[in-house]
N, C-alpha and C. Protein backbone atom coordinates (compact mmCIF):
# COMPACT_ATOMS: atom_id res chain seq x y z
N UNK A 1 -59.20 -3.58 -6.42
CA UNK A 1 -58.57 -3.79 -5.14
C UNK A 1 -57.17 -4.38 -5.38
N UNK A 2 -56.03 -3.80 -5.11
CA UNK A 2 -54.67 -4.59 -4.66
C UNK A 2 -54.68 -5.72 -3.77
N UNK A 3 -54.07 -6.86 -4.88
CA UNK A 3 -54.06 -8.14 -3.65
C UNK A 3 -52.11 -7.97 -3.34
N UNK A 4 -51.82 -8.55 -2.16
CA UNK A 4 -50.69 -8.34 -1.53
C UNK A 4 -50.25 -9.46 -1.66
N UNK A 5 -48.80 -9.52 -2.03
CA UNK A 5 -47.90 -10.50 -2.06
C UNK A 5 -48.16 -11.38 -0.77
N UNK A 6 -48.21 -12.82 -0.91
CA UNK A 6 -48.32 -13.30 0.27
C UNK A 6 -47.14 -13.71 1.37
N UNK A 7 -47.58 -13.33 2.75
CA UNK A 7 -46.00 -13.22 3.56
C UNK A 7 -46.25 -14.65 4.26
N UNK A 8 -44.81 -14.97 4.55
CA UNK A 8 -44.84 -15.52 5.42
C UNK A 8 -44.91 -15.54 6.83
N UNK A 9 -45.77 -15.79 7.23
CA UNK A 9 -46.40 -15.87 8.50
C UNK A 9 -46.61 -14.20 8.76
N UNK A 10 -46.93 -14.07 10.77
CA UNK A 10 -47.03 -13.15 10.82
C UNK A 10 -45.54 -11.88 10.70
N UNK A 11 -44.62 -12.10 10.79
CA UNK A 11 -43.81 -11.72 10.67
C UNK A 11 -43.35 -10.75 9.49
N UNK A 12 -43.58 -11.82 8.26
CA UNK A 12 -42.70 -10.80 6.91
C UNK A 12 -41.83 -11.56 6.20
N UNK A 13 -41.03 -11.45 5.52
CA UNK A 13 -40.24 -12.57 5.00
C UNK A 13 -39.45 -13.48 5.85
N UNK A 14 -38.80 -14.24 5.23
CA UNK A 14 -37.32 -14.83 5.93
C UNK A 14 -36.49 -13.83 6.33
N UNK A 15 -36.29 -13.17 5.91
CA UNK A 15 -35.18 -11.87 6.03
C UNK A 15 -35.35 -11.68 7.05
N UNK A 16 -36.61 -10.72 7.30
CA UNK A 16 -37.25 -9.95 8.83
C UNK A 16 -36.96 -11.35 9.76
N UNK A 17 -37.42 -12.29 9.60
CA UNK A 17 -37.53 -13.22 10.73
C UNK A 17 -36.25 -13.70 11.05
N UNK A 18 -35.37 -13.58 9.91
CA UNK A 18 -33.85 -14.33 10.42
C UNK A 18 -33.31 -12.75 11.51
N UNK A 19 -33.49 -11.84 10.57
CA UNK A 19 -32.65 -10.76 11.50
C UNK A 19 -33.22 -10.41 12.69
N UNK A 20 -34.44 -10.82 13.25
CA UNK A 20 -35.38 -10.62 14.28
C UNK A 20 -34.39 -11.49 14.98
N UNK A 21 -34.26 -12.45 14.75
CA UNK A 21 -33.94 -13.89 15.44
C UNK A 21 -31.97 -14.20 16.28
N UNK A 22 -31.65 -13.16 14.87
CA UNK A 22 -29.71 -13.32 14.93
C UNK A 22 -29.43 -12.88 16.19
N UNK A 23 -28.68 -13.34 16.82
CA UNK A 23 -27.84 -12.93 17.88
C UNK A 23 -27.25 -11.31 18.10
N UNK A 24 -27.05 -10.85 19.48
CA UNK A 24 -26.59 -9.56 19.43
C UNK A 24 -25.39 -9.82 20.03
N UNK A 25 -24.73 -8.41 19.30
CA UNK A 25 -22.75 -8.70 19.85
C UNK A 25 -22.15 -7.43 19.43
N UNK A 26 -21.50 -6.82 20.18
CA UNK A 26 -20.78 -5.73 19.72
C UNK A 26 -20.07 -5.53 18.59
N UNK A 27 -20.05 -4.58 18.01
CA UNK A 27 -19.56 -4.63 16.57
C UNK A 27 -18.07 -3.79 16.93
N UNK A 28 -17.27 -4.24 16.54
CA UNK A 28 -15.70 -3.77 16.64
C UNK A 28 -15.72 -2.13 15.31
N UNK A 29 -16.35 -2.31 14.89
CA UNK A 29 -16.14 -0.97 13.25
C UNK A 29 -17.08 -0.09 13.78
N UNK A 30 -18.41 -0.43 14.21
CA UNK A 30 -19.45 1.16 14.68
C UNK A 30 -19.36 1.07 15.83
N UNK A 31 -18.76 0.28 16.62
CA UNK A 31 -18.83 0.11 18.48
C UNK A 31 -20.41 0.36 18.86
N UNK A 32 -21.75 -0.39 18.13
CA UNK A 32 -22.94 -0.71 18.50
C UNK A 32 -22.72 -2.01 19.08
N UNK A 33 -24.24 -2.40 19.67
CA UNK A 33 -24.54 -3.57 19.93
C UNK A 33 -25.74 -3.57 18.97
N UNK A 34 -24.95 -4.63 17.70
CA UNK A 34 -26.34 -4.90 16.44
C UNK A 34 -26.49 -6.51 16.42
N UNK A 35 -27.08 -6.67 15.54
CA UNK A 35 -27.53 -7.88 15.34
C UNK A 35 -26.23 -8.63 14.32
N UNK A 36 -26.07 -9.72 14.22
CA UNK A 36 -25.15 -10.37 13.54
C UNK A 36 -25.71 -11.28 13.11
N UNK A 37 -25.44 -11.28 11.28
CA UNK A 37 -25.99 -12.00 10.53
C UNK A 37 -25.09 -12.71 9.53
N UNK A 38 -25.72 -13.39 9.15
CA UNK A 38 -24.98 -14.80 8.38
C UNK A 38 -23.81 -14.32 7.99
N UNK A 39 -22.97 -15.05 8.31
CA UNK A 39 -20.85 -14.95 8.44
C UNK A 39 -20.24 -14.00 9.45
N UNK A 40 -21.16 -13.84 10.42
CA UNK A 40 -20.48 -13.23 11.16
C UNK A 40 -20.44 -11.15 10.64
N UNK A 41 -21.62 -11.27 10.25
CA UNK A 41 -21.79 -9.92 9.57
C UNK A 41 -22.63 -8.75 10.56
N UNK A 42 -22.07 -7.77 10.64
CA UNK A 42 -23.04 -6.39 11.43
C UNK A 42 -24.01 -6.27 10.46
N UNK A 43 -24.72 -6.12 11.36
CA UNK A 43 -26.47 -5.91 10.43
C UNK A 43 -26.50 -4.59 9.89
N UNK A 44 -25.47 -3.38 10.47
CA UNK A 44 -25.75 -1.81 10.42
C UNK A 44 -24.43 -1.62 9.98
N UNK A 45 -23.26 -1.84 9.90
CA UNK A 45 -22.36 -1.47 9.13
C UNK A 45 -21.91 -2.37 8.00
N UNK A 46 -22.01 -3.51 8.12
CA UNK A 46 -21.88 -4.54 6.86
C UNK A 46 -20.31 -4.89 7.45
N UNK A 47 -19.78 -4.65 8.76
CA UNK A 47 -18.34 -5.02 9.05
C UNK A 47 -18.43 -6.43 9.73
N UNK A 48 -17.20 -7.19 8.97
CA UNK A 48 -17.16 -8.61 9.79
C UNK A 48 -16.47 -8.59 11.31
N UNK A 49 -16.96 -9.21 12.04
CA UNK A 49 -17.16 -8.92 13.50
C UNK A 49 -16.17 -10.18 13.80
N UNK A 50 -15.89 -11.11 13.14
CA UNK A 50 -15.17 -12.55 13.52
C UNK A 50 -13.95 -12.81 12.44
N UNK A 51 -13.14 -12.17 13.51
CA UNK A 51 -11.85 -12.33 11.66
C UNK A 51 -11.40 -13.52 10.89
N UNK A 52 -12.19 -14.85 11.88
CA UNK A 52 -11.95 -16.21 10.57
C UNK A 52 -12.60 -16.28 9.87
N UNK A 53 -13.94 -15.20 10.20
CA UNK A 53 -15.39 -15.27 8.97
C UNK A 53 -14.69 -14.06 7.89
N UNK A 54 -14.26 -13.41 8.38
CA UNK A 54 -13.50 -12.39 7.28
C UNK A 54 -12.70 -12.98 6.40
N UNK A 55 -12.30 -14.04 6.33
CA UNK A 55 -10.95 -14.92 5.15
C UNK A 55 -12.19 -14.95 3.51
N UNK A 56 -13.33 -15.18 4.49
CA UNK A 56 -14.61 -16.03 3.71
C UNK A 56 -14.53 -15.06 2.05
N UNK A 57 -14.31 -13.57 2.42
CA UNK A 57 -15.10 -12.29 1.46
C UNK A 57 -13.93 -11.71 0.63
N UNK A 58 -12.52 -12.47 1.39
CA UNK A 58 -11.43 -11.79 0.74
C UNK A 58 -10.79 -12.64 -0.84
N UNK A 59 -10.59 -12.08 -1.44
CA UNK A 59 -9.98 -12.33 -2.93
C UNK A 59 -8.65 -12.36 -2.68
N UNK A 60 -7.79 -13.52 -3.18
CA UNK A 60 -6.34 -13.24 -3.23
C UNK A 60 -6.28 -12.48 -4.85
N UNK A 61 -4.90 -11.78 -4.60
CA UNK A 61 -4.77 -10.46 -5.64
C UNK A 61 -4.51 -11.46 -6.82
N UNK A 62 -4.96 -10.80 -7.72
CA UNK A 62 -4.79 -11.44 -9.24
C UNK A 62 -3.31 -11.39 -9.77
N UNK A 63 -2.44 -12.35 -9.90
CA UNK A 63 -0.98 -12.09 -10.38
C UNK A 63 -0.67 -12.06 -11.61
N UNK A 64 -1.67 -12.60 -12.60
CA UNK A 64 -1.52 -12.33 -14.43
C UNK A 64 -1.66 -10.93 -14.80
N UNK A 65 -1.09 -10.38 -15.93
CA UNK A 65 -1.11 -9.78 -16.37
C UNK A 65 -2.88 -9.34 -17.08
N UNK A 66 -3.04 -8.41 -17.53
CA UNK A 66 -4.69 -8.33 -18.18
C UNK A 66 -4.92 -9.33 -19.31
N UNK A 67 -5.87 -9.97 -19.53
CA UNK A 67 -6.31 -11.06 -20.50
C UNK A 67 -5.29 -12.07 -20.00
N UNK A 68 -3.82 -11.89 -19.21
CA UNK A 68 -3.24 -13.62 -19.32
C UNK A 68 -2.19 -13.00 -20.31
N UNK A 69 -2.08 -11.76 -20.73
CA UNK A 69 -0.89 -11.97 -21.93
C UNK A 69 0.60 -11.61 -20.93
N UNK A 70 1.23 -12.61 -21.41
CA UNK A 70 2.61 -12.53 -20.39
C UNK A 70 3.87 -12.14 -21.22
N UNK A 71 3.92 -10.86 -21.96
CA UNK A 71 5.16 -10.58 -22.61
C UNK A 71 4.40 -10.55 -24.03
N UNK A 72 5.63 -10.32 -25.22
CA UNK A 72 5.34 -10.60 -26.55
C UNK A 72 4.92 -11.86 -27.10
N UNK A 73 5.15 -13.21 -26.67
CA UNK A 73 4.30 -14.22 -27.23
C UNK A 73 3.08 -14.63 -26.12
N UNK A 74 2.62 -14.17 -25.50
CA UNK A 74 1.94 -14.34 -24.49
C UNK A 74 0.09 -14.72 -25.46
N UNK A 75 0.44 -14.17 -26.23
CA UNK A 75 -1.09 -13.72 -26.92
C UNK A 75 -1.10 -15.43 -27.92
N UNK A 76 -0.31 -16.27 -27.78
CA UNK A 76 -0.03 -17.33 -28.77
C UNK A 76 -0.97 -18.31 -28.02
N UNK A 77 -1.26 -18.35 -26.66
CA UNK A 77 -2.27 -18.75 -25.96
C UNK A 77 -3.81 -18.78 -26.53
N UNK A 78 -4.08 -17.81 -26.95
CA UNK A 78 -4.99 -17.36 -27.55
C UNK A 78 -5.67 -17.38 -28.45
N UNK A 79 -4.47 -18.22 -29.45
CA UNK A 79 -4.42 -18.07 -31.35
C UNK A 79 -5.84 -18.66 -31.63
N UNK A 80 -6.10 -20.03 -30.97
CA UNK A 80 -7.29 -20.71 -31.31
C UNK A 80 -8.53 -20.15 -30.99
N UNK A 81 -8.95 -18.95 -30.26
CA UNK A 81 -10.12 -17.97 -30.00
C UNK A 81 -10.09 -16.96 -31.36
N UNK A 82 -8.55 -16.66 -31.60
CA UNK A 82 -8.58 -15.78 -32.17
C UNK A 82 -8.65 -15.98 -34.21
N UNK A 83 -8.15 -17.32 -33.92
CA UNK A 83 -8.44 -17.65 -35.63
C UNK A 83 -9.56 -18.12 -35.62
N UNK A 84 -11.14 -18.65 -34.19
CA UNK A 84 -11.96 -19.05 -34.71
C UNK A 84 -12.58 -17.32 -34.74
N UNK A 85 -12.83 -16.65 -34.30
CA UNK A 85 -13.06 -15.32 -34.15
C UNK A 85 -13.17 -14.71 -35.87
N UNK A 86 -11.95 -14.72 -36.44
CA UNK A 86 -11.25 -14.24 -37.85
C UNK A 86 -12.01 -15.72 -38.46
N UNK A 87 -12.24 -16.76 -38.69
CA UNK A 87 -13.07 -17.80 -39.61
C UNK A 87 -14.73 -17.10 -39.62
N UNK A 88 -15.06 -16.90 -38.59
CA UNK A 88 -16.42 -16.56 -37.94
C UNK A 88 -17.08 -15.22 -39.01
N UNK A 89 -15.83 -14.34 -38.76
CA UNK A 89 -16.36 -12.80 -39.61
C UNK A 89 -15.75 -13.13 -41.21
N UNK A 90 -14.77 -14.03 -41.73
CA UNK A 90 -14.69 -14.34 -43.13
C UNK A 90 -16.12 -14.94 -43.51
N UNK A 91 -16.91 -16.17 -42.92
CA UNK A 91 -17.90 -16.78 -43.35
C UNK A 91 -19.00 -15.83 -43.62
N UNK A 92 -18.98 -15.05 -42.36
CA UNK A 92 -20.04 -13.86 -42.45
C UNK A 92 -19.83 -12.90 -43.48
N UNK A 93 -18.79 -12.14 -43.61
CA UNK A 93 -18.32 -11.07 -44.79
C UNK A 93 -18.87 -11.79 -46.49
N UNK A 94 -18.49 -13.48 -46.50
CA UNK A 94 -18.76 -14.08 -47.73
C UNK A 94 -19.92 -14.13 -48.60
N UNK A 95 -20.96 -14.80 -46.73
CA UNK A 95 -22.18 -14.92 -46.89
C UNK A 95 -23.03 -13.76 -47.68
N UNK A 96 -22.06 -12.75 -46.89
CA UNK A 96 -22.79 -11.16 -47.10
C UNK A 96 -22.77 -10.46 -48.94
N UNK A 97 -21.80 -11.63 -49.35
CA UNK A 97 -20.86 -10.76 -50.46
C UNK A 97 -21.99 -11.37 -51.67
N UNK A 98 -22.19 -12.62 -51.90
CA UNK A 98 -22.67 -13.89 -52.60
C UNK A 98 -24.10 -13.79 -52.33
N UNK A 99 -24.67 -13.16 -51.01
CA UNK A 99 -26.34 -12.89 -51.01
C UNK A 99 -26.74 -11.81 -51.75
N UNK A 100 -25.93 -10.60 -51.91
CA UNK A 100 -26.36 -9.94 -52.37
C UNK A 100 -25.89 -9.57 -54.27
N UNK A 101 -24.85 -10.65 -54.45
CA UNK A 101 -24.71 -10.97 -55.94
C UNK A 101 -25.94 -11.48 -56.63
């Protein structure tokens, strides 16, 4: 016999019961009347319905360059990742050389 995950209550999870529960409000992106869920979110399009809850999801744009390298010495930032990196594979290459002597 399959025993069943046990639910909460009669309902179903938290999930079912929060979205049972959320408020209804016109959605400005599908022009429904859905349910709105935590931040001000459409339950059926995933569009934010409250544009101060919209600041919440947005990323300001990244202004570095890739890795942070800013020009030709840019990578000098770095040196100490990069000489423990180069110590790391000498110890290893050594180990490798002297185990099998």
């Amino acid at each position: 016999m399959i025993e069943r995950a046990p639910s909460n209550g009669p309902s179903g999870s938290r999930a079912v019961s929060e979205l049972r529960d959320a408020p209804l409000s016109r959605c400005p992106h599908c022009g429904r009347e859905t349910r709105t869920v935590s931040r001000g979110v459409c339950a059926d399009c995933w569009g934010v319905k409250d544009p101060e809850n919209a600041l919440v999801f947005r990323t300001p744009p990244k202004t570095e360059p890739l890795l942070g390298w800013d020009g030709l010495f840019g990578w000098l930032d770095d040196l100490p990742w990069i000489l423990l990196i180069l110590v790391g594979v000498a110890v290893f290459v050594l180990r490798l050389l002297f185990w099998t002597s």
